[in-house]
PDB file of N, CA and C in Angstrom:
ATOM      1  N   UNK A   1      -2.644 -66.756  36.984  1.00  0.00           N
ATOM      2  CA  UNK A   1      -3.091 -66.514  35.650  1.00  0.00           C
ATOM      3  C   UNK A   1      -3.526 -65.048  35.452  1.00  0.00           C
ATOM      4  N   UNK A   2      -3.791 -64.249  36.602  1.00  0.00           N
ATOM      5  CA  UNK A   2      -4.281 -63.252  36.546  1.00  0.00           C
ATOM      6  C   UNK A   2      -3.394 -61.988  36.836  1.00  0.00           C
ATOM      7  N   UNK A   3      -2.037 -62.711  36.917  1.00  0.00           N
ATOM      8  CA  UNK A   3      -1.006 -61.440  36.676  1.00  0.00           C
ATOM      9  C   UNK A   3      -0.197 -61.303  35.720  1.00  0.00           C
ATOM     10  N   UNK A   4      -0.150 -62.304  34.396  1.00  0.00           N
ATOM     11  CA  UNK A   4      -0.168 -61.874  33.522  1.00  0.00           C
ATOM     12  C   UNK A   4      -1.055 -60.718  32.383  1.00  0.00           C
ATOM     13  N   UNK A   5      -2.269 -61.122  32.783  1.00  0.00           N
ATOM     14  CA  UNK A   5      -3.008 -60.219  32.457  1.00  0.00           C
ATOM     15  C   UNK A   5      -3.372 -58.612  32.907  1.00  0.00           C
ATOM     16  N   UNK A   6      -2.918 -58.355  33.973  1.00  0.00           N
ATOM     17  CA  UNK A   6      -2.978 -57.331  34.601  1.00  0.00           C
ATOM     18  C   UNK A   6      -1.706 -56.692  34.188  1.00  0.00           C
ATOM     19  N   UNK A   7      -0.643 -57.196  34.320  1.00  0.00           N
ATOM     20  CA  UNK A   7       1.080 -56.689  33.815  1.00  0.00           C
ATOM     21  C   UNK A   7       0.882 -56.435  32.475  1.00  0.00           C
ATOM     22  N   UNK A   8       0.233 -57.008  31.432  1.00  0.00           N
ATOM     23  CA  UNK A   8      -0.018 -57.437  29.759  1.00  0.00           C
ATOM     24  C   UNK A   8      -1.117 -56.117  29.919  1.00  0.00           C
ATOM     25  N   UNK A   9      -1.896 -55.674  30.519  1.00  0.00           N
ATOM     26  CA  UNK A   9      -2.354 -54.163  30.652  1.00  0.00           C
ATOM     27  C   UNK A   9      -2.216 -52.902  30.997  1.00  0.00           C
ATOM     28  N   UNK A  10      -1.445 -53.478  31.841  1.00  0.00           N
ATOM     29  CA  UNK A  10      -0.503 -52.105  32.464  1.00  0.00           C
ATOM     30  C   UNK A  10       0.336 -51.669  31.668  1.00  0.00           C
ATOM     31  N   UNK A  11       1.012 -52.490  30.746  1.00  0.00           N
ATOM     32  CA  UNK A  11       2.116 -52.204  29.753  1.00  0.00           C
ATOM     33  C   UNK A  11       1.236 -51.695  28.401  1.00  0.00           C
ATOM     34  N   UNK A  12      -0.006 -51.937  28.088  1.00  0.00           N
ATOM     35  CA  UNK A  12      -0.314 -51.629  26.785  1.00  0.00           C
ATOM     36  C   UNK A  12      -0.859 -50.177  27.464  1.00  0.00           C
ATOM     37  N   UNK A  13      -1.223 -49.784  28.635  1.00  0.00           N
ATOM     38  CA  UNK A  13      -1.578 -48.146  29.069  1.00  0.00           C
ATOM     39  C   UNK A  13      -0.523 -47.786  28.939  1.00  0.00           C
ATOM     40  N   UNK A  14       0.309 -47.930  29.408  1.00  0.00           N
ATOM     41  CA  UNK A  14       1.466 -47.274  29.730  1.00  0.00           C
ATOM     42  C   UNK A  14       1.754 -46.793  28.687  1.00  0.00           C
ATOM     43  N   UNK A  15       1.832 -47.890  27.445  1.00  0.00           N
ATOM     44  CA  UNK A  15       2.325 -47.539  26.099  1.00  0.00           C
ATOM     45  C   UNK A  15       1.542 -45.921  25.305  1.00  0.00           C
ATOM     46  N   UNK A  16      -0.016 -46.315  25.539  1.00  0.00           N
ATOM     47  CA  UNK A  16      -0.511 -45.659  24.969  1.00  0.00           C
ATOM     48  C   UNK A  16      -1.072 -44.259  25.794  1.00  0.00           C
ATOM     49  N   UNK A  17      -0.603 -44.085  27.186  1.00  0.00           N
ATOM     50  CA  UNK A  17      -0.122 -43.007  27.981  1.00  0.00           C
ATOM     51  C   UNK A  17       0.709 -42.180  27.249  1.00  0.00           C
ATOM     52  N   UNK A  18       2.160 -42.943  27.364  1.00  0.00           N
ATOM     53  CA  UNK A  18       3.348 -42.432  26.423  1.00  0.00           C
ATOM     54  C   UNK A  18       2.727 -41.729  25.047  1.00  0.00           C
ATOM     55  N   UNK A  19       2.257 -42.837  24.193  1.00  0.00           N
ATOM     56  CA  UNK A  19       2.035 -41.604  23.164  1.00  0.00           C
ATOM     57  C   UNK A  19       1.480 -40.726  22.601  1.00  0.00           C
ATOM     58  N   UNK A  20       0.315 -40.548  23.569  1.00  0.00           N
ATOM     59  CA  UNK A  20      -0.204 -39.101  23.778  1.00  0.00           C
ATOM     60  C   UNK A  20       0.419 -38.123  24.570  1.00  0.00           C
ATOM     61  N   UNK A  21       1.217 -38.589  25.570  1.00  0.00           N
ATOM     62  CA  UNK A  21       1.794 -37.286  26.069  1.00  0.00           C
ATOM     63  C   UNK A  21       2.922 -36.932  25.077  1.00  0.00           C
ATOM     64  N   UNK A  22       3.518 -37.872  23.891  1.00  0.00           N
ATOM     65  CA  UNK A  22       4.742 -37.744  22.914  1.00  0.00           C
ATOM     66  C   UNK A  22       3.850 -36.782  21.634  1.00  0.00           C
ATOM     67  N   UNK A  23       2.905 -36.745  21.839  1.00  0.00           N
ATOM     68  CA  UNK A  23       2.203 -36.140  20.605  1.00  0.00           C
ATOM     69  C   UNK A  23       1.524 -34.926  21.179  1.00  0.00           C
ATOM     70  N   UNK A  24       0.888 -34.862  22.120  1.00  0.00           N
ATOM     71  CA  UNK A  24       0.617 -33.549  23.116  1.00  0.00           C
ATOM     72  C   UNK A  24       1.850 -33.042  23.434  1.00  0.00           C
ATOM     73  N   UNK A  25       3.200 -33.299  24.161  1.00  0.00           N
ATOM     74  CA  UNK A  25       4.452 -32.150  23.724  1.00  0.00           C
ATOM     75  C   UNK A  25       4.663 -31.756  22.065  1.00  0.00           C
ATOM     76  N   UNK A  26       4.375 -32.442  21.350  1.00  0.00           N
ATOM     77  CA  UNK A  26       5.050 -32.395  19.741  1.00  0.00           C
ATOM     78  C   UNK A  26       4.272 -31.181  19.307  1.00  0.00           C
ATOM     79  N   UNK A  27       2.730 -31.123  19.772  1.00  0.00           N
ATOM     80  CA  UNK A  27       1.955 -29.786  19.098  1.00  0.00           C
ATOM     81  C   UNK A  27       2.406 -28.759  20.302  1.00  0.00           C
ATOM     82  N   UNK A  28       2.358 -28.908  20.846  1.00  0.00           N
ATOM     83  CA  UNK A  28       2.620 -27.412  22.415  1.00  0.00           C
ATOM     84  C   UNK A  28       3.880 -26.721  21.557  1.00  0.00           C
ATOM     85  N   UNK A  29       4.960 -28.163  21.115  1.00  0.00           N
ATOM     86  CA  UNK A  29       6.404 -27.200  20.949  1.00  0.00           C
ATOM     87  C   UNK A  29       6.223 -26.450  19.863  1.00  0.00           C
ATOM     88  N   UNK A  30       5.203 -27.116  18.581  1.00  0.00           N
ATOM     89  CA  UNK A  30       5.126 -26.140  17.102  1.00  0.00           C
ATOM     90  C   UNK A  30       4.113 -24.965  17.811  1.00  0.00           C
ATOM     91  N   UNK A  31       3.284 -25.200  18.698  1.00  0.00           N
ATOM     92  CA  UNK A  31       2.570 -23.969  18.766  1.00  0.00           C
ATOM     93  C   UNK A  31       3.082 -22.684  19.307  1.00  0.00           C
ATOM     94  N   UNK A  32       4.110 -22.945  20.131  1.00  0.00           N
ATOM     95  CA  UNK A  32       4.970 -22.333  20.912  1.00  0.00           C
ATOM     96  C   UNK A  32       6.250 -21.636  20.034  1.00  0.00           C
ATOM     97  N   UNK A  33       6.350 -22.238  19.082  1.00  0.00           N
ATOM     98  CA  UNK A  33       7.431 -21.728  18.242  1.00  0.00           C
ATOM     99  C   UNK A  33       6.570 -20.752  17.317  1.00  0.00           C
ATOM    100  N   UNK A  34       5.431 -20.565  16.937  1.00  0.00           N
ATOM    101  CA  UNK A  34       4.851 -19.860  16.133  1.00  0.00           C
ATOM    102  C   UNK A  34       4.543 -18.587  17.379  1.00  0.00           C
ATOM    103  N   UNK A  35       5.192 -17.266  16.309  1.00  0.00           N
ATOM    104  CA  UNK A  35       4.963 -15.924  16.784  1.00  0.00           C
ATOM    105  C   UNK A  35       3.240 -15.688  16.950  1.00  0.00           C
ATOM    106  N   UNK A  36       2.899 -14.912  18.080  1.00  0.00           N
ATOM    107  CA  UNK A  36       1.956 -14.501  18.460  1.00  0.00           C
ATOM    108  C   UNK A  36       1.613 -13.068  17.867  1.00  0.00           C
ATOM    109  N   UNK A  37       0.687 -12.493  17.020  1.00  0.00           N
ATOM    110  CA  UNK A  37       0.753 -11.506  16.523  1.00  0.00           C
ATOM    111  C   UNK A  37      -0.642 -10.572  16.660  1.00  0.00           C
ATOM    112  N   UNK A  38      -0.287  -9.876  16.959  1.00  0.00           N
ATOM    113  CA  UNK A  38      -1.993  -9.130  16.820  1.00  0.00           C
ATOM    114  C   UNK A  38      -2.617  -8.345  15.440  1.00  0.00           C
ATOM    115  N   UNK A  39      -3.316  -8.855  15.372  1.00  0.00           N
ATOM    116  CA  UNK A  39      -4.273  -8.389  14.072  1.00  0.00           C
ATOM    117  C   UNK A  39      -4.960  -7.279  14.618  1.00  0.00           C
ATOM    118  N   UNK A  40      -4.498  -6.224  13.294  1.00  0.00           N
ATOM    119  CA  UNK A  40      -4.614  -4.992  13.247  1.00  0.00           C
ATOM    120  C   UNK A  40      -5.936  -4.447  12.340  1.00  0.00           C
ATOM    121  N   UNK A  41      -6.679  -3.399  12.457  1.00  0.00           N
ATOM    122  CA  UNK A  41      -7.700  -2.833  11.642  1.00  0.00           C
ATOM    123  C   UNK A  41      -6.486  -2.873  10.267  1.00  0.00           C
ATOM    124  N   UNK A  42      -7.135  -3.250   9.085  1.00  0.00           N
ATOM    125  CA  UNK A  42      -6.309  -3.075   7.880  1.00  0.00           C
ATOM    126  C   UNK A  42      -6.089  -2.186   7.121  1.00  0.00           C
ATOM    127  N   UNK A  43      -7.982  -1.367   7.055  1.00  0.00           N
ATOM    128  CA  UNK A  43      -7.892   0.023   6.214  1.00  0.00           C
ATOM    129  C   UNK A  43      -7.641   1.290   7.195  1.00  0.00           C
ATOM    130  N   UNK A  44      -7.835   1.997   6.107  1.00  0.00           N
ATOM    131  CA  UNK A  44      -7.117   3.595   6.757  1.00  0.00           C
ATOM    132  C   UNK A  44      -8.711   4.084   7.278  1.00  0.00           C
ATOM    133  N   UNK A  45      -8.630   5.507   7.540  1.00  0.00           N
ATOM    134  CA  UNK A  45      -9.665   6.221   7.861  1.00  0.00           C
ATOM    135  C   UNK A  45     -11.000   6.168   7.312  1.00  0.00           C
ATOM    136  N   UNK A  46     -12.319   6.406   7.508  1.00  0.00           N
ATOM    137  CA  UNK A  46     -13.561   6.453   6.468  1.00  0.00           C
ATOM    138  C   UNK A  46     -12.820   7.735   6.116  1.00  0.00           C
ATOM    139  N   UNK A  47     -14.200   8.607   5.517  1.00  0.00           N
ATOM    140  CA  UNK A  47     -14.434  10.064   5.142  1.00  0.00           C
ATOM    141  C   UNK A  47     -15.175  10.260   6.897  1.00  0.00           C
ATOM    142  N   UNK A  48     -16.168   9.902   6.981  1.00  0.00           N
ATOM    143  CA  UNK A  48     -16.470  10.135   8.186  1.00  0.00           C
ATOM    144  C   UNK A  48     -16.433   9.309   9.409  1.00  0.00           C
ATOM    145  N   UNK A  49     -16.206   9.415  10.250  1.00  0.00           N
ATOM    146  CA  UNK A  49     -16.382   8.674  11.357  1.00  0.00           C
ATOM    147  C   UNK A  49     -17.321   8.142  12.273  1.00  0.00           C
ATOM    148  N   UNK A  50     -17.798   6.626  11.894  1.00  0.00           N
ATOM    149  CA  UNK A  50     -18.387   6.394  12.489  1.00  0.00           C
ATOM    150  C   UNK A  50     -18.311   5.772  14.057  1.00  0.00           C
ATOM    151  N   UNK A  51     -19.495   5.204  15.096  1.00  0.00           N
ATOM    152  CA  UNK A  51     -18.795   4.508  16.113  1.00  0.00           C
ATOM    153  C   UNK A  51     -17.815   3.358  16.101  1.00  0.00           C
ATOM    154  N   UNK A  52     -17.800   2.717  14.945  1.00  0.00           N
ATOM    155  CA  UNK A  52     -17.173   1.765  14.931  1.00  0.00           C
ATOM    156  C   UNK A  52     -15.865   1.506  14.752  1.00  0.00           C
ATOM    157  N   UNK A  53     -15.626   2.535  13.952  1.00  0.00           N
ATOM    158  CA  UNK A  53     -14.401   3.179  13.750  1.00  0.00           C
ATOM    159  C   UNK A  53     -14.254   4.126  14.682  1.00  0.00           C
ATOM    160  N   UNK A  54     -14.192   5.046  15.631  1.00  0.00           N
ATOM    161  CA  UNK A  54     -14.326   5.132  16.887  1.00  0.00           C
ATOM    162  C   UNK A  54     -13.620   4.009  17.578  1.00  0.00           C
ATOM    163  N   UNK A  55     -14.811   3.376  18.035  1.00  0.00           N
ATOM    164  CA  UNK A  55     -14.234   2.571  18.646  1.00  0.00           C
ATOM    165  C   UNK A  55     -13.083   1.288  18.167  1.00  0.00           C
ATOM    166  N   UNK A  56     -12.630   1.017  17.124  1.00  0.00           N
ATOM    167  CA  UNK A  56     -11.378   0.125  16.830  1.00  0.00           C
ATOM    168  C   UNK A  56     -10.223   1.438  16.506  1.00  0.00           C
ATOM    169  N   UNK A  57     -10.440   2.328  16.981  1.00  0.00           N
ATOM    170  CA  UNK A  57      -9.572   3.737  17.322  1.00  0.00           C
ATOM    171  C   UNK A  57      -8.697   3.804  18.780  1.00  0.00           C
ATOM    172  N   UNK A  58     -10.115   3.487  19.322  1.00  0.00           N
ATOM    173  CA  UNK A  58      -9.420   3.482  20.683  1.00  0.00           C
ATOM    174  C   UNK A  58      -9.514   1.977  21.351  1.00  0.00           C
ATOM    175  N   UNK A  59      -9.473   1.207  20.760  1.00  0.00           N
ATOM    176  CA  UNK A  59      -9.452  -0.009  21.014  1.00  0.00           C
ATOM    177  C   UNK A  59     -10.733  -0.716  22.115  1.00  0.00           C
ATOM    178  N   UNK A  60     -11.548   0.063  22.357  1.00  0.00           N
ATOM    179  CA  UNK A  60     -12.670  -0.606  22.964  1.00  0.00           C
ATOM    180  C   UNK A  60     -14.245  -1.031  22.288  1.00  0.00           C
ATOM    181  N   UNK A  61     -14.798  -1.239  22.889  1.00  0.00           N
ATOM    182  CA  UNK A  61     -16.524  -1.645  22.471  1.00  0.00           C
ATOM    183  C   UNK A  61     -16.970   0.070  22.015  1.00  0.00           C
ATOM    184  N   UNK A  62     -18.002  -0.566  21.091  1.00  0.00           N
ATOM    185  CA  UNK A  62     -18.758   0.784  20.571  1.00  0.00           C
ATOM    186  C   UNK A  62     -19.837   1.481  21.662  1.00  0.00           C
ATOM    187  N   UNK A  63     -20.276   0.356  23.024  1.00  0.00           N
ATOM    188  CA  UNK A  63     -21.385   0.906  24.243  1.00  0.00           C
ATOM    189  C   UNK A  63     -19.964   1.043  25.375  1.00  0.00           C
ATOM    190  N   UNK A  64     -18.695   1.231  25.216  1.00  0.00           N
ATOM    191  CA  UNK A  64     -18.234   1.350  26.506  1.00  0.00           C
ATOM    192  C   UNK A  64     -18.616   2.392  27.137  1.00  0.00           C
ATOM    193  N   UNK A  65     -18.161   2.778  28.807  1.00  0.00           N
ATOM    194  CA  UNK A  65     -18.906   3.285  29.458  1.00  0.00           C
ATOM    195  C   UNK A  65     -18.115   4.316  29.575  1.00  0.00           C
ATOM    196  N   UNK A  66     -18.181   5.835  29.873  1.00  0.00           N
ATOM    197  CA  UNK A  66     -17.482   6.802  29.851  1.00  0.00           C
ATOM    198  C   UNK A  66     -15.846   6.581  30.468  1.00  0.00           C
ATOM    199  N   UNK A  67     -15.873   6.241  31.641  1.00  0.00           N
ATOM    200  CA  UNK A  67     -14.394   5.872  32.346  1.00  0.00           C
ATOM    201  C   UNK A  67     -13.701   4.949  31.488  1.00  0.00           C
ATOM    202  N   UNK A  68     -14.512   4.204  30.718  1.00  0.00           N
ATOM    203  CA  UNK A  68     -13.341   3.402  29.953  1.00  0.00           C
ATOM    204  C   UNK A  68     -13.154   4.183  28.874  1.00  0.00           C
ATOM    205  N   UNK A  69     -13.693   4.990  28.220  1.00  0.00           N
ATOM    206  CA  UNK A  69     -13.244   5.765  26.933  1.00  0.00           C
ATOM    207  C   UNK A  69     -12.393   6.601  27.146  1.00  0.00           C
ATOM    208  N   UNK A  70     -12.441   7.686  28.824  1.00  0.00           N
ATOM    209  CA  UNK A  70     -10.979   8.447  28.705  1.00  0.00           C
ATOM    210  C   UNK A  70     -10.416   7.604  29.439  1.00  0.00           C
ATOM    211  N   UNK A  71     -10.005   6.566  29.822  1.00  0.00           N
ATOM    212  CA  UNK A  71      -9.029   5.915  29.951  1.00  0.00           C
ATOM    213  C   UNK A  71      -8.081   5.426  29.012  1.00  0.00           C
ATOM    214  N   UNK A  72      -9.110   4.803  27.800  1.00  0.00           N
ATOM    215  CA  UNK A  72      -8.899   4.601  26.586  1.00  0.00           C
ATOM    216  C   UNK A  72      -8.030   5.584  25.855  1.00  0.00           C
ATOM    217  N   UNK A  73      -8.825   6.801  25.589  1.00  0.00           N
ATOM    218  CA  UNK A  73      -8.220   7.892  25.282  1.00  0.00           C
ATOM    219  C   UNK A  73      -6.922   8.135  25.560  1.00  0.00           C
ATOM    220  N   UNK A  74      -6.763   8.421  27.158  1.00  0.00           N
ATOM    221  CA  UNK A  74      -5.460   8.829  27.327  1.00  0.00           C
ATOM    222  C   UNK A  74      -4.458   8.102  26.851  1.00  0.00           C
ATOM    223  N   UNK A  75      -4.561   6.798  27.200  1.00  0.00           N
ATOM    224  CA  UNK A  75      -3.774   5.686  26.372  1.00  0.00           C
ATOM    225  C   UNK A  75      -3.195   5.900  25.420  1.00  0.00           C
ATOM    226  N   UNK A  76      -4.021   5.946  24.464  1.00  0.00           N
ATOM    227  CA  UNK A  76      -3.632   6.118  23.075  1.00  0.00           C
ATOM    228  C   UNK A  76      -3.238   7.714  22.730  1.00  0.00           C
ATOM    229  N   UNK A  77      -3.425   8.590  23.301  1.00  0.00           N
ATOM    230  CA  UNK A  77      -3.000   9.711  22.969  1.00  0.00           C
ATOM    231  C   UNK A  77      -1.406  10.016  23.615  1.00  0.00           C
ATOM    232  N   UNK A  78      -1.156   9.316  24.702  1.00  0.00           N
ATOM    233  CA  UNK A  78      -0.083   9.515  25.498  1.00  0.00           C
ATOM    234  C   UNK A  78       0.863   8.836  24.062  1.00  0.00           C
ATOM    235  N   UNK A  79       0.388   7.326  23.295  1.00  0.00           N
ATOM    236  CA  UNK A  79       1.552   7.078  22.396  1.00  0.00           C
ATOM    237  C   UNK A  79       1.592   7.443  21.339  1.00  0.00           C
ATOM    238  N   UNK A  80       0.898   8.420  20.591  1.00  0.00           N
ATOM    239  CA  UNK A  80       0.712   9.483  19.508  1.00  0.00           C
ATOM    240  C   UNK A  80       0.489  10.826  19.692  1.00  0.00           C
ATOM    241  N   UNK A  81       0.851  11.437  20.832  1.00  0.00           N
ATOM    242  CA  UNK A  81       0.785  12.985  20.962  1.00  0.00           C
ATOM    243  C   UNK A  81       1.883  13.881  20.127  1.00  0.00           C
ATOM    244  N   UNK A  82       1.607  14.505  19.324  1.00  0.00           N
ATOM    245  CA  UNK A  82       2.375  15.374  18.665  1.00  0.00           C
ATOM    246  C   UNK A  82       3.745  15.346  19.445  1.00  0.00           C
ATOM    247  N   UNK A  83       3.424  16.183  20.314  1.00  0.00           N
ATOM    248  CA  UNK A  83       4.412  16.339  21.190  1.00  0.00           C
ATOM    249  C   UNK A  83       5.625  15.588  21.785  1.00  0.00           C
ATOM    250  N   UNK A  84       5.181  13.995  21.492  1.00  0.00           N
ATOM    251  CA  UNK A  84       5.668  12.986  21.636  1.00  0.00           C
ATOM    252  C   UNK A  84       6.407  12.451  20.432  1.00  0.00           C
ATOM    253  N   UNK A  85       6.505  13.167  19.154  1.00  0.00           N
ATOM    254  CA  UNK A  85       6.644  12.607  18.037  1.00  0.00           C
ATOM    255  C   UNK A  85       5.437  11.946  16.939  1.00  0.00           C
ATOM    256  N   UNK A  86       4.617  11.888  17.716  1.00  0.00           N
ATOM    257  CA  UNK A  86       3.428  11.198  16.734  1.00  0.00           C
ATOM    258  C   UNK A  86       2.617  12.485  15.945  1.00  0.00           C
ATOM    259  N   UNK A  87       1.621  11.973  14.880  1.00  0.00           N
ATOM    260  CA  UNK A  87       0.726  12.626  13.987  1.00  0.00           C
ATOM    261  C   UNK A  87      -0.023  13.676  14.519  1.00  0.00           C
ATOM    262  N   UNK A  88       0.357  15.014  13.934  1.00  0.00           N
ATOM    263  CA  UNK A  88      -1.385  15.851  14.317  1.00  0.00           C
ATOM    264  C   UNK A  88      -2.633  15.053  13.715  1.00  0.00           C
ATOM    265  N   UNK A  89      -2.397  14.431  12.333  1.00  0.00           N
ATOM    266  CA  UNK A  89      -3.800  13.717  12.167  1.00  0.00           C
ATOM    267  C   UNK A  89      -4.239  12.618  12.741  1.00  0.00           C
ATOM    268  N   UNK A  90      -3.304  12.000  13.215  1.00  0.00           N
ATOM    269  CA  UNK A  90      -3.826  10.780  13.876  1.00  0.00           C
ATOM    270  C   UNK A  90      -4.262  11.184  15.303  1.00  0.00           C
ATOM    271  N   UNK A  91      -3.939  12.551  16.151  1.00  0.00           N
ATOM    272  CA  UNK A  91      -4.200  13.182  17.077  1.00  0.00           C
ATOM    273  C   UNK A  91      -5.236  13.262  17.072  1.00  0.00           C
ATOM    274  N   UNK A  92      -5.507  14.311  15.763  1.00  0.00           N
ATOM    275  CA  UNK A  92      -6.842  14.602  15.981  1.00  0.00           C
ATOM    276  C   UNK A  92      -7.899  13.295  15.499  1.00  0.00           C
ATOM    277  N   UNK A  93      -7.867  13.003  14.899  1.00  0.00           N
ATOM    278  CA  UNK A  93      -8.256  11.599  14.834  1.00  0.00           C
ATOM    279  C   UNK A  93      -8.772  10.791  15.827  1.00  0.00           C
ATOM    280  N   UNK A  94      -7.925  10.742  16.933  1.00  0.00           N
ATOM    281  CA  UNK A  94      -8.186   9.852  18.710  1.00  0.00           C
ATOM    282  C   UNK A  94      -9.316  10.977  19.328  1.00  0.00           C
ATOM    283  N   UNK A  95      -8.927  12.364  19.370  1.00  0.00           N
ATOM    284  CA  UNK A  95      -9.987  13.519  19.429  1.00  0.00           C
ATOM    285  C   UNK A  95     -11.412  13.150  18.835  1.00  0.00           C
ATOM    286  N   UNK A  96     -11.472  13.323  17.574  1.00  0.00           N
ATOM    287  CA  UNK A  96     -13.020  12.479  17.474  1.00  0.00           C
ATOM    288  C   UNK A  96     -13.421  11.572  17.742  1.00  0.00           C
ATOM    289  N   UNK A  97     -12.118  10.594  17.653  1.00  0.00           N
ATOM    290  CA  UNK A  97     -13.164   8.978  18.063  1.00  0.00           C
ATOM    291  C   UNK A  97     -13.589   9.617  19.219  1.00  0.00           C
ATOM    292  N   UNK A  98     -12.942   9.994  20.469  1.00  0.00           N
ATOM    293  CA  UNK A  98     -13.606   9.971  22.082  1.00  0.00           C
ATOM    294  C   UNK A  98     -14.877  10.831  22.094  1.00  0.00           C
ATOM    295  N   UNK A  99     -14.561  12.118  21.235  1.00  0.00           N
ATOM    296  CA  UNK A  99     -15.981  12.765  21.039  1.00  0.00           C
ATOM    297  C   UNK A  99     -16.998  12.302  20.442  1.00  0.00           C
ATOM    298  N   UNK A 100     -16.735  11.538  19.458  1.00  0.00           N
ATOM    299  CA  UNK A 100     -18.225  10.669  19.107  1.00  0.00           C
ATOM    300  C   UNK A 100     -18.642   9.412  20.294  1.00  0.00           C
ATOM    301  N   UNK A 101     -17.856   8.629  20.727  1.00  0.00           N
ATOM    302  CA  UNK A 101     -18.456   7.699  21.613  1.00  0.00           C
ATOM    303  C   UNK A 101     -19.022   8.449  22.953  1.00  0.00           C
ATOM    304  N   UNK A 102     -18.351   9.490  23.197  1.00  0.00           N
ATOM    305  CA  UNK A 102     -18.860  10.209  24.483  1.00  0.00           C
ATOM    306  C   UNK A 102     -20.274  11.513  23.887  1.00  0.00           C
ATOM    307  N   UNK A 103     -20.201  10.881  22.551  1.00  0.00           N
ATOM    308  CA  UNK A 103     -21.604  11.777  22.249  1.00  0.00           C
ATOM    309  C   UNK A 103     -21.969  13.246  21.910  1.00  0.00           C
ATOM    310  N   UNK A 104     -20.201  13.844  22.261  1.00  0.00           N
ATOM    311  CA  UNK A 104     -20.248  15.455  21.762  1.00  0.00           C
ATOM    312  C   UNK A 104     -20.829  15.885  20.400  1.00  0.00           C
ATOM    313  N   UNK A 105     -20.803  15.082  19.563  1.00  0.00           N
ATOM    314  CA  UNK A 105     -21.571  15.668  18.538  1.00  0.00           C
ATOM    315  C   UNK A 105     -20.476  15.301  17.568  1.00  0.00           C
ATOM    316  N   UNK A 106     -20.183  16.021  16.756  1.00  0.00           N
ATOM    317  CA  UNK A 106     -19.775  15.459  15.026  1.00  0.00           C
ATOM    318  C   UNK A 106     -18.538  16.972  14.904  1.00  0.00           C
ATOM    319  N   UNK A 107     -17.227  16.548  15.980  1.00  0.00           N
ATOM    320  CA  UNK A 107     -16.615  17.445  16.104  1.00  0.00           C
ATOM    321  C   UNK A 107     -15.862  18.008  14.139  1.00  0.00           C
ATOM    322  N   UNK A 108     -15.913  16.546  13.433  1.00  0.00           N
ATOM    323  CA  UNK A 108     -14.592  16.574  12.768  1.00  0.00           C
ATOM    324  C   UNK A 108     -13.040  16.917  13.069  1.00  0.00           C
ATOM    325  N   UNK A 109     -12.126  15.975  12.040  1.00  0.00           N
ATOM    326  CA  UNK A 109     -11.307  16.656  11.739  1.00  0.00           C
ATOM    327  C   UNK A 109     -10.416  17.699  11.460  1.00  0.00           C
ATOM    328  N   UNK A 110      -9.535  18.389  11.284  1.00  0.00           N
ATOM    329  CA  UNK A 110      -9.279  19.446  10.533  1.00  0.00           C
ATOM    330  C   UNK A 110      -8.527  19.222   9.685  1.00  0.00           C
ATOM    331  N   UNK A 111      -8.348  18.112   9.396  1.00  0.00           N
ATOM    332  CA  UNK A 111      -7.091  17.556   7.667  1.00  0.00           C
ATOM    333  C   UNK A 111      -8.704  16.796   7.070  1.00  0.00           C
TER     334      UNK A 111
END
């Protein structure tokens, strides 16, 4: 009497095994099909520059620690160097952010 009941349970797990793993693949595959995108700062420049802007300049924290800012720095200057094809303003631009987080003072711009 007691292996019907055990078989009559095994089959209703089983069932309901199945359709969570049929519904756990079903979201993985839509999530997986949706592009991964990175969200970008939206506006342009202040007038002045603060740390914060600074720092979503060079893509780190507003307390990072010196080695990560010219690391930072170089980074981003290596893929916008004039020289490279990229902006003198956005050059100089990466130029202040690093000088304000590293504390030089209030170099400005020159555009």
């Amino acid at each position: 009497m007691a292996t019907p009941l055990v078989a009559g349970l095994s089959v209703a797990a089983a069932a309901l095994g199945s359709r969570y793993m049929i519904q756990a693949w079903q979201t993985f595959r839509i999530r997986a099909a949706m592009p991964r995108v990175r969200r970008f700062y939206p506006g342009g420049f202040e007038r002045e520059m603060s740390r914060r802007e600074a720092a979503l300049i060079l893509g780190i924290r507003e307390r990072a620690a010196l080695d990560k800012i010219k690391e930072a720095h170089k980074r981003v200057m290596v893929a916008n160097h004039p020289d490279g094809g990229g902006s003198h303003y956005i050059a100089s631009k990466i130029n202040e952010a690093k000088d304000m987080l590293m504390g030089k003072g209030k170099s400005g711009s020159i555009f």
